[in-house]
C-alpha atoms as a PDB file:
ATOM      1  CA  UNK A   1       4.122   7.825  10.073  1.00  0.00           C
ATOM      2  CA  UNK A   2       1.114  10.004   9.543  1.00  0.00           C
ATOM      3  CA  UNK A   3      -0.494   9.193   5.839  1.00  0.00           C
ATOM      4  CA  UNK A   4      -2.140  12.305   4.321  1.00  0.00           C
ATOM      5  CA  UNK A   5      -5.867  12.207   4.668  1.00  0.00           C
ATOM      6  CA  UNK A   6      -8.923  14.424   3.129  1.00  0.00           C
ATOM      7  CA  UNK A   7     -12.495  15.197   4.464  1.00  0.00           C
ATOM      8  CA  UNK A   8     -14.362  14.464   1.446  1.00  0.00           C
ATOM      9  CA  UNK A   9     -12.961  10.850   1.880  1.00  0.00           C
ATOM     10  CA  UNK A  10     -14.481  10.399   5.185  1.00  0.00           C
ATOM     11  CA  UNK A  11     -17.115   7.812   4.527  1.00  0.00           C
ATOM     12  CA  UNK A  12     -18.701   5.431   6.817  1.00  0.00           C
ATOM     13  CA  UNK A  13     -16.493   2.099   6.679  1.00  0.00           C
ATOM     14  CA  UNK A  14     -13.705   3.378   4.781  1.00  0.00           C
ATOM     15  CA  UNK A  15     -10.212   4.389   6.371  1.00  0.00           C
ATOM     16  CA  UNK A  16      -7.827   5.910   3.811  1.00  0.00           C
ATOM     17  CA  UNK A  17      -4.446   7.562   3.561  1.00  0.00           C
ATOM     18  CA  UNK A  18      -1.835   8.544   1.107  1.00  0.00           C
ATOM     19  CA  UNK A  19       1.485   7.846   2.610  1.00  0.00           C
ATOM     20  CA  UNK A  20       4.868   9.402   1.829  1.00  0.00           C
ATOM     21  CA  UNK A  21       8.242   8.160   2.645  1.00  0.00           C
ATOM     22  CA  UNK A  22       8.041   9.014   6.265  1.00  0.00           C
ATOM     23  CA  UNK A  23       8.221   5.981   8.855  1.00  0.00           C
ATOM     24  CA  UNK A  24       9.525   2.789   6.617  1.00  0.00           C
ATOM     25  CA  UNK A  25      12.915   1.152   7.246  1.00  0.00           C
ATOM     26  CA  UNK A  26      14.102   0.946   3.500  1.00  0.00           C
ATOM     27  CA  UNK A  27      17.382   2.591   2.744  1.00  0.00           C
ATOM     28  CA  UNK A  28      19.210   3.858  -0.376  1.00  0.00           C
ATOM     29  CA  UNK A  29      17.172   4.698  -3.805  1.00  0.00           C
ATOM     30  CA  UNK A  30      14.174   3.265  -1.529  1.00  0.00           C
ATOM     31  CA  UNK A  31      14.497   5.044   1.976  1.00  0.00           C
ATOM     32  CA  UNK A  32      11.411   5.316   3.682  1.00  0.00           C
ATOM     33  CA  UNK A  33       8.047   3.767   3.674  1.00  0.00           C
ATOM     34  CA  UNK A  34       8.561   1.723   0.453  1.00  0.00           C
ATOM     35  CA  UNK A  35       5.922  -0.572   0.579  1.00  0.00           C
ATOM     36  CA  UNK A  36       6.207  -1.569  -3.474  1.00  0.00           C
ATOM     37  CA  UNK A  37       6.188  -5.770  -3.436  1.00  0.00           C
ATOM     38  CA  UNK A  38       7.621  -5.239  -7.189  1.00  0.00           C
ATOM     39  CA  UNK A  39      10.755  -3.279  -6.302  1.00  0.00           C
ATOM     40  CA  UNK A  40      14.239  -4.142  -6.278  1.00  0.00           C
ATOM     41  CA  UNK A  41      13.974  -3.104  -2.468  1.00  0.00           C
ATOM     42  CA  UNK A  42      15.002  -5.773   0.208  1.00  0.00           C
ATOM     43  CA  UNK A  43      11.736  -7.758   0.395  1.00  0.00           C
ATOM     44  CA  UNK A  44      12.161  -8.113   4.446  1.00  0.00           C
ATOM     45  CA  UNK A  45      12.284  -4.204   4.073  1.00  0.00           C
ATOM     46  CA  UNK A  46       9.067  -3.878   2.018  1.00  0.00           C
ATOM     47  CA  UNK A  47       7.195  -6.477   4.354  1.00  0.00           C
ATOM     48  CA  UNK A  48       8.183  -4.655   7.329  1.00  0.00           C
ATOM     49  CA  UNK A  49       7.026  -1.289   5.430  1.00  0.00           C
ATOM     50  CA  UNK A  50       3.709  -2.979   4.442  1.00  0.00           C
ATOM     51  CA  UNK A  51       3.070  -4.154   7.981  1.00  0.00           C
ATOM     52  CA  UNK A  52       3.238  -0.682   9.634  1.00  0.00           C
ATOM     53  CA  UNK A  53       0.649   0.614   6.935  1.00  0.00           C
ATOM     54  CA  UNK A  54      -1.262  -2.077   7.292  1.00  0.00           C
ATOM     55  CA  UNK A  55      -1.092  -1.673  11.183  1.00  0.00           C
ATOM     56  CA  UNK A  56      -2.017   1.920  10.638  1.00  0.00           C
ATOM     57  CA  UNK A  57      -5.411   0.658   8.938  1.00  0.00           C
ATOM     58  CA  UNK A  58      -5.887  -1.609  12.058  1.00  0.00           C
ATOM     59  CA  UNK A  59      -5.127  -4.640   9.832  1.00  0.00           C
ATOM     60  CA  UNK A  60      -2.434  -7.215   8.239  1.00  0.00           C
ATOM     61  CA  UNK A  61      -0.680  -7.021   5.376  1.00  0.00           C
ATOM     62  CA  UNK A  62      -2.933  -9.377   3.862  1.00  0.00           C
ATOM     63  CA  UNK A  63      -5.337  -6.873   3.889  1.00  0.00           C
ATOM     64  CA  UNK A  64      -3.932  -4.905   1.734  1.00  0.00           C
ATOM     65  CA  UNK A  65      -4.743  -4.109  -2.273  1.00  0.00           C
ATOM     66  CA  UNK A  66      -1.979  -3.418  -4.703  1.00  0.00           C
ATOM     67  CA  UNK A  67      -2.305  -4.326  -7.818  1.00  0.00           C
ATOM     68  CA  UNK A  68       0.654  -5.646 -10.547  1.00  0.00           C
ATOM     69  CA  UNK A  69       0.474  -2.141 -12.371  1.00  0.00           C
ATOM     70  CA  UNK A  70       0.212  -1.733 -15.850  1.00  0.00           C
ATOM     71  CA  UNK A  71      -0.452   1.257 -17.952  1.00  0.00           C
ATOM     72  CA  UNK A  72      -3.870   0.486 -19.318  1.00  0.00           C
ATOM     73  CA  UNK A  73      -7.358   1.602 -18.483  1.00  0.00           C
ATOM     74  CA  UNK A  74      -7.983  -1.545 -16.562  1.00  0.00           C
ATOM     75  CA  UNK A  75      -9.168  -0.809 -12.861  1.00  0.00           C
ATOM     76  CA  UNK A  76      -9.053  -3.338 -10.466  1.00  0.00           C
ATOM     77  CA  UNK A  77     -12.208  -3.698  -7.812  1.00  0.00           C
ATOM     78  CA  UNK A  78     -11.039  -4.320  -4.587  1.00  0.00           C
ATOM     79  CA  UNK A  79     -13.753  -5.987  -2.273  1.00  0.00           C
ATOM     80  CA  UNK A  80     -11.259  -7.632   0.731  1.00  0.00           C
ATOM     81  CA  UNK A  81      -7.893  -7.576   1.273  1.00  0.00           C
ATOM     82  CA  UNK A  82      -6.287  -9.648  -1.842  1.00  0.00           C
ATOM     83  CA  UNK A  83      -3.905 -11.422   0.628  1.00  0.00           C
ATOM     84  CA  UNK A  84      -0.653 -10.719  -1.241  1.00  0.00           C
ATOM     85  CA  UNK A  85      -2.022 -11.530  -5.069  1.00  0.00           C
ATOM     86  CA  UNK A  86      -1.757  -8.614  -7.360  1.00  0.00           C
ATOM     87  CA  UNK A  87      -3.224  -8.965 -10.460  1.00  0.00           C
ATOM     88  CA  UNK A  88      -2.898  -6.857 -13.392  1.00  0.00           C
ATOM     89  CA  UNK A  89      -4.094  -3.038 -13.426  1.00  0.00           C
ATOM     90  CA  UNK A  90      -3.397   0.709 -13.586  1.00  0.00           C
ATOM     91  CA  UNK A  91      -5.965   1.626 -10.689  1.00  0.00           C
ATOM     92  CA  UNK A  92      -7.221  -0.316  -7.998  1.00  0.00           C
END
């Protein structure tokens, strides 16, 4: 599992990555790295997912910040890891 990264988002503090479906342990309509907590996935499948991304960061999944996505022009500011909460948002 190797996420995608980009120079220009190479700031002090920050780790990023855009990961693809390489790497996770779901199967069927969801093989791969599914790491959505609001699919129909097997949720031992999408916390074992989560964990190796989080891992990745050097963290926990409690670290991480997804938000409960709706299509609106509400962003989300993400200041610490949201440990599991996702409130309501189209961009985090």
């Amino acid at each position: 599992m190797t996420p995608i990264t980009h120079p220009l988002l190479d700031l002090a503090g920050i780790k990023h990555g855009f990961f693809t479906r390489e790497g996770g342990v779901s199967e069927g309509i969801y093989a791969g790295l599914n790491c959505g907590v609001g699919s129909k996935d097997d949720p031992a499948r999408v916390a074992e997912n989560r964990r190796r991304v989080a891992q990745w960061f050097g963290g926990d999944s409690d670290d991480l910040c997804g938000c409960y996505q709706i299509h609106s022009a509400h962003a989300v500011v993400a200041e610490s890891g949201w440990k599991g909460e996702r409130p309501e948002g189209d961009a985090v």
